[in-house]
C-alpha atoms as a PDB file:
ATOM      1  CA  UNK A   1       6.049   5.274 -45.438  1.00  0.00           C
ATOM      2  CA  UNK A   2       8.069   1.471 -45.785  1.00  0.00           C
ATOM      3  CA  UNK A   3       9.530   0.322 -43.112  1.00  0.00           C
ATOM      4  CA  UNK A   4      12.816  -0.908 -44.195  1.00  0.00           C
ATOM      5  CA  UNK A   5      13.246  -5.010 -43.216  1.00  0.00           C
ATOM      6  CA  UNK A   6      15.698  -4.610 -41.320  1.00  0.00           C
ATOM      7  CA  UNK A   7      13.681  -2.483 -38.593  1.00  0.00           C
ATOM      8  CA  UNK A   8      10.277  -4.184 -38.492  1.00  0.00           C
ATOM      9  CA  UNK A   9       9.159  -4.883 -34.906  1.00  0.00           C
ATOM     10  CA  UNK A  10       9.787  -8.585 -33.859  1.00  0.00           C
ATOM     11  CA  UNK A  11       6.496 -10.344 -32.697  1.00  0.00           C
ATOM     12  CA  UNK A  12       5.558 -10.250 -28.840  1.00  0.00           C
ATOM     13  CA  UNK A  13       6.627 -13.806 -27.335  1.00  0.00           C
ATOM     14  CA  UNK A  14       3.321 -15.419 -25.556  1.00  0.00           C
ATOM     15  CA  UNK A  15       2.254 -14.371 -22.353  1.00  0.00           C
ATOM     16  CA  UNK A  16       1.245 -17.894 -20.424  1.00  0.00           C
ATOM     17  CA  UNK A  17      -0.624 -16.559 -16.976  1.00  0.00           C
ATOM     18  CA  UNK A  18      -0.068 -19.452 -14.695  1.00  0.00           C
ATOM     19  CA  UNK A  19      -0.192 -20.091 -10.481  1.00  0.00           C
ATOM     20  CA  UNK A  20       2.551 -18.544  -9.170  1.00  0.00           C
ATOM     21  CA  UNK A  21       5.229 -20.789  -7.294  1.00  0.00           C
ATOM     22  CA  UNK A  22       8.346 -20.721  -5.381  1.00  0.00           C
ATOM     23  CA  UNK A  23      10.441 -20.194  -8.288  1.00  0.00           C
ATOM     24  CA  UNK A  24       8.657 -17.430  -9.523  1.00  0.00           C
ATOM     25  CA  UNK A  25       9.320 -15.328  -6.844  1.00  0.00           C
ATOM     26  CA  UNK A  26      12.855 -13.979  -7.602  1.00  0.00           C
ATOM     27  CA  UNK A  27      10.636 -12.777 -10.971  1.00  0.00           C
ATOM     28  CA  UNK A  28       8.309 -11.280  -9.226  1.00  0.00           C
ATOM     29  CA  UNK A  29      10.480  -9.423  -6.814  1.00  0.00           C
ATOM     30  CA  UNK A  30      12.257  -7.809  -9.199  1.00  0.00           C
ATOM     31  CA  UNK A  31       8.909  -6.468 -10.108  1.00  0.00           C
ATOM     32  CA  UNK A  32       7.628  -5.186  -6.893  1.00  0.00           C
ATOM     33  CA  UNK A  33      10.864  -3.428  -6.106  1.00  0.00           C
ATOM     34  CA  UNK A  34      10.379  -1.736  -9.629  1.00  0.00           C
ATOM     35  CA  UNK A  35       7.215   0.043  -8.939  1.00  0.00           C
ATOM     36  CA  UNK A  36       6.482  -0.434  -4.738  1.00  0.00           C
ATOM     37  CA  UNK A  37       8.148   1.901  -2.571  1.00  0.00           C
ATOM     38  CA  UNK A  38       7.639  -0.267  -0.142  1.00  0.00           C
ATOM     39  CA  UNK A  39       7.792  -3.800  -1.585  1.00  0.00           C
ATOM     40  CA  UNK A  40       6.069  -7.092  -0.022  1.00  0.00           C
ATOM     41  CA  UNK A  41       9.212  -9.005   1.407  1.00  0.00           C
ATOM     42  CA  UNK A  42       9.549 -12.670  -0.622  1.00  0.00           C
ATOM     43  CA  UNK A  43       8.158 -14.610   2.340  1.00  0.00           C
ATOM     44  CA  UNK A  44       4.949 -12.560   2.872  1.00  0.00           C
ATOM     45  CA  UNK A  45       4.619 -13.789  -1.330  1.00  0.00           C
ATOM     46  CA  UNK A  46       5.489 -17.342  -0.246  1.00  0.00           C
ATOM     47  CA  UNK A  47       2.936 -17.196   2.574  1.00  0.00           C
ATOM     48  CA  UNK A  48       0.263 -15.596   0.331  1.00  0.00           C
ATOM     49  CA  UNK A  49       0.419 -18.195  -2.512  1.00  0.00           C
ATOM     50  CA  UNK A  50       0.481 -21.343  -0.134  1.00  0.00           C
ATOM     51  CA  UNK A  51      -2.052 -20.392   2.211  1.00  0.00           C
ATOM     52  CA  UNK A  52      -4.436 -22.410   0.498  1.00  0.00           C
ATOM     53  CA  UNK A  53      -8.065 -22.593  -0.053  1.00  0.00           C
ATOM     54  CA  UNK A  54      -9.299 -19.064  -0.561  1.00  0.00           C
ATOM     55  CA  UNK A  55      -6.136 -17.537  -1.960  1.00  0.00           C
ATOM     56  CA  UNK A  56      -5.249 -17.215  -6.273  1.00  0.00           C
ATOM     57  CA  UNK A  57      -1.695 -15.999  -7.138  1.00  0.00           C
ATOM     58  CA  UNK A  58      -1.005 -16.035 -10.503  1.00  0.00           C
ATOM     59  CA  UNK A  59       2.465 -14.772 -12.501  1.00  0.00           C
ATOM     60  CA  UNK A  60       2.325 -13.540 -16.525  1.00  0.00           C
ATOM     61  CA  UNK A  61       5.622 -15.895 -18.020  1.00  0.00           C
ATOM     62  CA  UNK A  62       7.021 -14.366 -21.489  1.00  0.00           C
ATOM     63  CA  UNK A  63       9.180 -16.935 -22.850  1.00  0.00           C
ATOM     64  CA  UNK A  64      10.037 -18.265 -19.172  1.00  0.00           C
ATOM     65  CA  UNK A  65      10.450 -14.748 -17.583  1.00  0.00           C
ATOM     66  CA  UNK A  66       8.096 -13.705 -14.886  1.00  0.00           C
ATOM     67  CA  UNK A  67       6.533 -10.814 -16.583  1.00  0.00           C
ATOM     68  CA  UNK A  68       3.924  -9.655 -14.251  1.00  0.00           C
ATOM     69  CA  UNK A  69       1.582 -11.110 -11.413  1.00  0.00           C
ATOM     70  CA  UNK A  70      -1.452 -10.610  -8.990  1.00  0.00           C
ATOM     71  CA  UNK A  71      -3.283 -11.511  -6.115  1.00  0.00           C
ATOM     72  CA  UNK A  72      -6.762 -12.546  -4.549  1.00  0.00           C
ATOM     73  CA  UNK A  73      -8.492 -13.508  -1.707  1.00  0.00           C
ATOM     74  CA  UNK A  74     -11.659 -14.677  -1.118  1.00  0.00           C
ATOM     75  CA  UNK A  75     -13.997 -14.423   1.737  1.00  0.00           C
ATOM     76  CA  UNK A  76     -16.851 -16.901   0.445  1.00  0.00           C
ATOM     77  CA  UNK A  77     -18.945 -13.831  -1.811  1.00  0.00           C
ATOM     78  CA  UNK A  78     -16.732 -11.723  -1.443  1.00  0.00           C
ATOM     79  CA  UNK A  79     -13.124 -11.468  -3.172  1.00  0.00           C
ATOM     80  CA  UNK A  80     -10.021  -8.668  -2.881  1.00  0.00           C
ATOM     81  CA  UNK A  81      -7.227  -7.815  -5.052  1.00  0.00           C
ATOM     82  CA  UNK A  82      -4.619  -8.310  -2.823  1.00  0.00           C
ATOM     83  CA  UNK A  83      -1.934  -7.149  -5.437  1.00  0.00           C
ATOM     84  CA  UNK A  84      -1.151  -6.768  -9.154  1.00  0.00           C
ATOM     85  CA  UNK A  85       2.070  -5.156 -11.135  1.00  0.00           C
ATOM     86  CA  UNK A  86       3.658  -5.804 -14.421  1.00  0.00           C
ATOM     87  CA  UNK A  87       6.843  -5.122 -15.443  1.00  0.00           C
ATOM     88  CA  UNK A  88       7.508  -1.159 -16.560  1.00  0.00           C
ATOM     89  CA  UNK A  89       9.034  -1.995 -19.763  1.00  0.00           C
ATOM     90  CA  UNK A  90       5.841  -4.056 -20.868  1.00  0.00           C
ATOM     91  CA  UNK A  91       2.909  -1.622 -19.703  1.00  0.00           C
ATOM     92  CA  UNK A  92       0.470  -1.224 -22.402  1.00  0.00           C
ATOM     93  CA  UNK A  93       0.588  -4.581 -23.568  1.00  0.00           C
ATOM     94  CA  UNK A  94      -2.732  -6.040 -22.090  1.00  0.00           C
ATOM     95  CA  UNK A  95      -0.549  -7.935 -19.000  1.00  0.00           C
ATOM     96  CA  UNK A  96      -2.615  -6.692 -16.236  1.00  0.00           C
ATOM     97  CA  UNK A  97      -5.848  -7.112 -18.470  1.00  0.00           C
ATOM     98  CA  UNK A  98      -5.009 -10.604 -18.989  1.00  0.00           C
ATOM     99  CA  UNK A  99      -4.268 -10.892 -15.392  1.00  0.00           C
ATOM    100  CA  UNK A 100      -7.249  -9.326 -13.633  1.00  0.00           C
ATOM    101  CA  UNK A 101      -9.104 -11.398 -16.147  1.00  0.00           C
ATOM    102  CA  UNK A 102      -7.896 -14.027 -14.666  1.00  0.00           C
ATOM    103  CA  UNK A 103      -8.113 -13.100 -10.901  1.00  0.00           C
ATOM    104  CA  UNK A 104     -11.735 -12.444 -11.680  1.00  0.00           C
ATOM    105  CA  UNK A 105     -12.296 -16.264 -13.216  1.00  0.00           C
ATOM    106  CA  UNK A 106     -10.476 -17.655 -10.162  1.00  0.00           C
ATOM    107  CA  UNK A 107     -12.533 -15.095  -7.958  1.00  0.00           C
ATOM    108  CA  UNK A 108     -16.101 -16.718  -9.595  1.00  0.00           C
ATOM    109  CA  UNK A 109     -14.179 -20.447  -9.035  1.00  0.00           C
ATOM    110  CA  UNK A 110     -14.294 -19.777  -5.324  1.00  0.00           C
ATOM    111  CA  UNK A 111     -17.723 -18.642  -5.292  1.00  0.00           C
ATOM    112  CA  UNK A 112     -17.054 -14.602  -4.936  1.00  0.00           C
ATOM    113  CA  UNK A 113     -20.205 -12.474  -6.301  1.00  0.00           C
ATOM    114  CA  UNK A 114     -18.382  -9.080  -5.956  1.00  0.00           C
ATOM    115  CA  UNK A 115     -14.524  -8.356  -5.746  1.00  0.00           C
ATOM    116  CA  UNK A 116     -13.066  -4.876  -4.184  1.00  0.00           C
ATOM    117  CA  UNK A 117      -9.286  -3.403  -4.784  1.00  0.00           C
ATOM    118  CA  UNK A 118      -7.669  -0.388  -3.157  1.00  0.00           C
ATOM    119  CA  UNK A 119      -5.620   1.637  -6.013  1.00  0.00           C
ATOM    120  CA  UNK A 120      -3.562   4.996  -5.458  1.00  0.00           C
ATOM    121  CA  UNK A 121      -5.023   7.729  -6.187  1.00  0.00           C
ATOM    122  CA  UNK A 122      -3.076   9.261  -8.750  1.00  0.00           C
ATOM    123  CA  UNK A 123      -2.564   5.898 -10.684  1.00  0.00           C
ATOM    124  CA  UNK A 124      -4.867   6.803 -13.299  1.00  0.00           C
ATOM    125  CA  UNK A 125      -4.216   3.859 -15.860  1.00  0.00           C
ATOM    126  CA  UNK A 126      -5.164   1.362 -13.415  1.00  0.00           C
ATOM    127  CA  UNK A 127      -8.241   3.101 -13.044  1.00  0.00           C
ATOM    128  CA  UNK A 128      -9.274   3.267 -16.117  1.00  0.00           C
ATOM    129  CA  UNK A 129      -8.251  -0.739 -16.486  1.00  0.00           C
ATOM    130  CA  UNK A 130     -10.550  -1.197 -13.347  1.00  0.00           C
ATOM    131  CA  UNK A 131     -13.385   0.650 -14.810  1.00  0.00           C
ATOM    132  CA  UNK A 132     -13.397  -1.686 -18.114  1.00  0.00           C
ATOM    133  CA  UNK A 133     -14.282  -4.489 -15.746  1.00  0.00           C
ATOM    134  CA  UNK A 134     -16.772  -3.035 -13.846  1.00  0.00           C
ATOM    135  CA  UNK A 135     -15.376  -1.387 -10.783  1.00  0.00           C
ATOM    136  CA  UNK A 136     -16.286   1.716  -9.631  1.00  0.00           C
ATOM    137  CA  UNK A 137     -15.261   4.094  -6.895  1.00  0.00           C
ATOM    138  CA  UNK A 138     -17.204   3.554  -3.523  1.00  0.00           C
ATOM    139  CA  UNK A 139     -14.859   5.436  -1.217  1.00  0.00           C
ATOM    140  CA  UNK A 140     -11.448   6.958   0.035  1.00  0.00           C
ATOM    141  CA  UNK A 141      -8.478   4.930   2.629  1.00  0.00           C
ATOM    142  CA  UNK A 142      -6.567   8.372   3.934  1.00  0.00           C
ATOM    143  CA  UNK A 143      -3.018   8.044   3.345  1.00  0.00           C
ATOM    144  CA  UNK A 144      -3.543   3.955   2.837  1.00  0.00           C
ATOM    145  CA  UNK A 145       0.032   4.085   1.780  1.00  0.00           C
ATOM    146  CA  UNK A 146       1.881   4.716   4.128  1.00  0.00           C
ATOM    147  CA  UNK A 147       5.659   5.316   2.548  1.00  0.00           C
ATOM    148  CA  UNK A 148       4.085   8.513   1.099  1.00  0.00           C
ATOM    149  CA  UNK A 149       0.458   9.530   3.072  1.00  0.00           C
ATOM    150  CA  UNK A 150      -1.210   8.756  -0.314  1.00  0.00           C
ATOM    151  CA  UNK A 151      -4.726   7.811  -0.399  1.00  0.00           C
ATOM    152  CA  UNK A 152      -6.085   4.960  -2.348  1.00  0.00           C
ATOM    153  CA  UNK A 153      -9.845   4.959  -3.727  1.00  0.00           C
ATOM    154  CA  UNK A 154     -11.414   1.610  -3.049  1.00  0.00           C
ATOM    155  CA  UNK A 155     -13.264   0.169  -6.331  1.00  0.00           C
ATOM    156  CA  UNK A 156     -15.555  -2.380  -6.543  1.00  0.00           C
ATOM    157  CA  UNK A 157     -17.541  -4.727  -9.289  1.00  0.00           C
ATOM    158  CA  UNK A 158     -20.603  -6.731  -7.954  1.00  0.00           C
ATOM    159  CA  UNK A 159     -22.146  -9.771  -9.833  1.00  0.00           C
ATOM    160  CA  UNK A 160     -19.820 -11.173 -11.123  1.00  0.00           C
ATOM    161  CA  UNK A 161     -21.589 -14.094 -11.618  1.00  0.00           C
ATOM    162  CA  UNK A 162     -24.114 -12.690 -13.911  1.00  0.00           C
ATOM    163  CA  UNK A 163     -24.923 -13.372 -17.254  1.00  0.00           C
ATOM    164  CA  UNK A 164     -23.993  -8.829 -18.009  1.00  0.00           C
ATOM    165  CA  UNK A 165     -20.585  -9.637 -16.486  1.00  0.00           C
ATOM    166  CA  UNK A 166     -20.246 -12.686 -18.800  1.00  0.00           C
ATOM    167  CA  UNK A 167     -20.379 -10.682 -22.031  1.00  0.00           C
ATOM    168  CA  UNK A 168     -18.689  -7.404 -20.077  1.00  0.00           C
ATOM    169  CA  UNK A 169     -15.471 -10.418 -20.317  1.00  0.00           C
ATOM    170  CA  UNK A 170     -16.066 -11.651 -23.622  1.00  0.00           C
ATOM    171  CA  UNK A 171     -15.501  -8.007 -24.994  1.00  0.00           C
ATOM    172  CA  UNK A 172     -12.594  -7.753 -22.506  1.00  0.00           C
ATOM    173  CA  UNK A 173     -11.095 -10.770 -23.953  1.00  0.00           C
ATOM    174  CA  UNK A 174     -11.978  -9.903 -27.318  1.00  0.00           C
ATOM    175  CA  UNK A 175      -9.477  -7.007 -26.376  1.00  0.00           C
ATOM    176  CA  UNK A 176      -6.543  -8.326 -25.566  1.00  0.00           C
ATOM    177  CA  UNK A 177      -4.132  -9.260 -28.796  1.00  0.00           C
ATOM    178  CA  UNK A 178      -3.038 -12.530 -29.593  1.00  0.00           C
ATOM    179  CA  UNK A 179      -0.260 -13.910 -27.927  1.00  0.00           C
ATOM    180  CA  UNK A 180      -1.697 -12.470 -24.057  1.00  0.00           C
ATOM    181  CA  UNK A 181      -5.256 -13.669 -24.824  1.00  0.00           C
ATOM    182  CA  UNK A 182      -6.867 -16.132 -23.147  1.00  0.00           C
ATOM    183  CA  UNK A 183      -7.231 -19.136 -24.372  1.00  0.00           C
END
């Protein structure tokens, strides 16, 4: 079947993932209201992202607009995703691929071998996007969120640094369409 011309499905703008500032965080609140039922406040974001050495807050900008965004911290090998969201009416689109990506190239900058997360138990697709890059379940937090007693499974990838892990993110990359990939 032709599409008529008229209804052909404009092109995706660019995604840009860059550090996450001050004026992002309007963006990004908008976000975390969206899909947190209990959303960081703006200053605990402005506290995160200039705390400094150890800390990598990015936000995904489509044509300006803050998109989606994440979080890390790192404890010397070590490294935790601290947070990660993307706007509902973009899911599906590779913007928290791109942006753990990401995370996990910042996580190797600062010398992390393994990185941990804590994810809800019921929220499947980030599961699944965990698994691609390596993490896997190594236990249960009991009612870790607190607004509704639901648990979170804690995952976690280790060696990072290795040469596996290298081409595990070259396929990942490979993945992700034009206009989000990395460049």
């Amino acid at each position: 079947m032709r599409r008529s011309i008229g209804l052909e499905r404009p092109e995706a703008p660019d995604v840009e993932i860059t550090r996450m500032r001050r004026r992002h965080v309007r963006g990004v609140m908008t976000i975390e209201r969206q899909v947190y039922p209990r959303p960081w406040s703006p200053s605990l974001f402005i506290s995160e992202m200039t705390a400094g050495h150890g800390r990598a807050y990015l936000v995904a900008l489509e044509s300006r607009q803050v998109v989606g965004y994440a979080g890390l911290i790192s404890y010397g090998e070590e490294a935790h995703v601290t947070t990660i969201a993307v706007d509902p009416e973009r899911h599906r689109r590779k913007i928290g691929t791109r942006l753990l990506y990401e995370l996990i190239l910042r996580a190797r900058e600062m010398g992390a071998h393994a990185v941990s997360l804590e994810v809800r138990v019921t929220n499947w697709g980030a599961q699944r996007m965990y698994a691609r890059f390596g993490f896997r379940p190594v236990g249960i937090r009991k009612g870790y969120y607190q607004e509704t007693n639901e648990d979170a499974v804690v995952m976690w990838t280790d060696d990072i640094r290795g040469t596996e892990y290298d081409r595990l993110l070259d396929r990942i990359a490979e993945g992700i369409p034009e206009g989000v990939r990395p460049t």
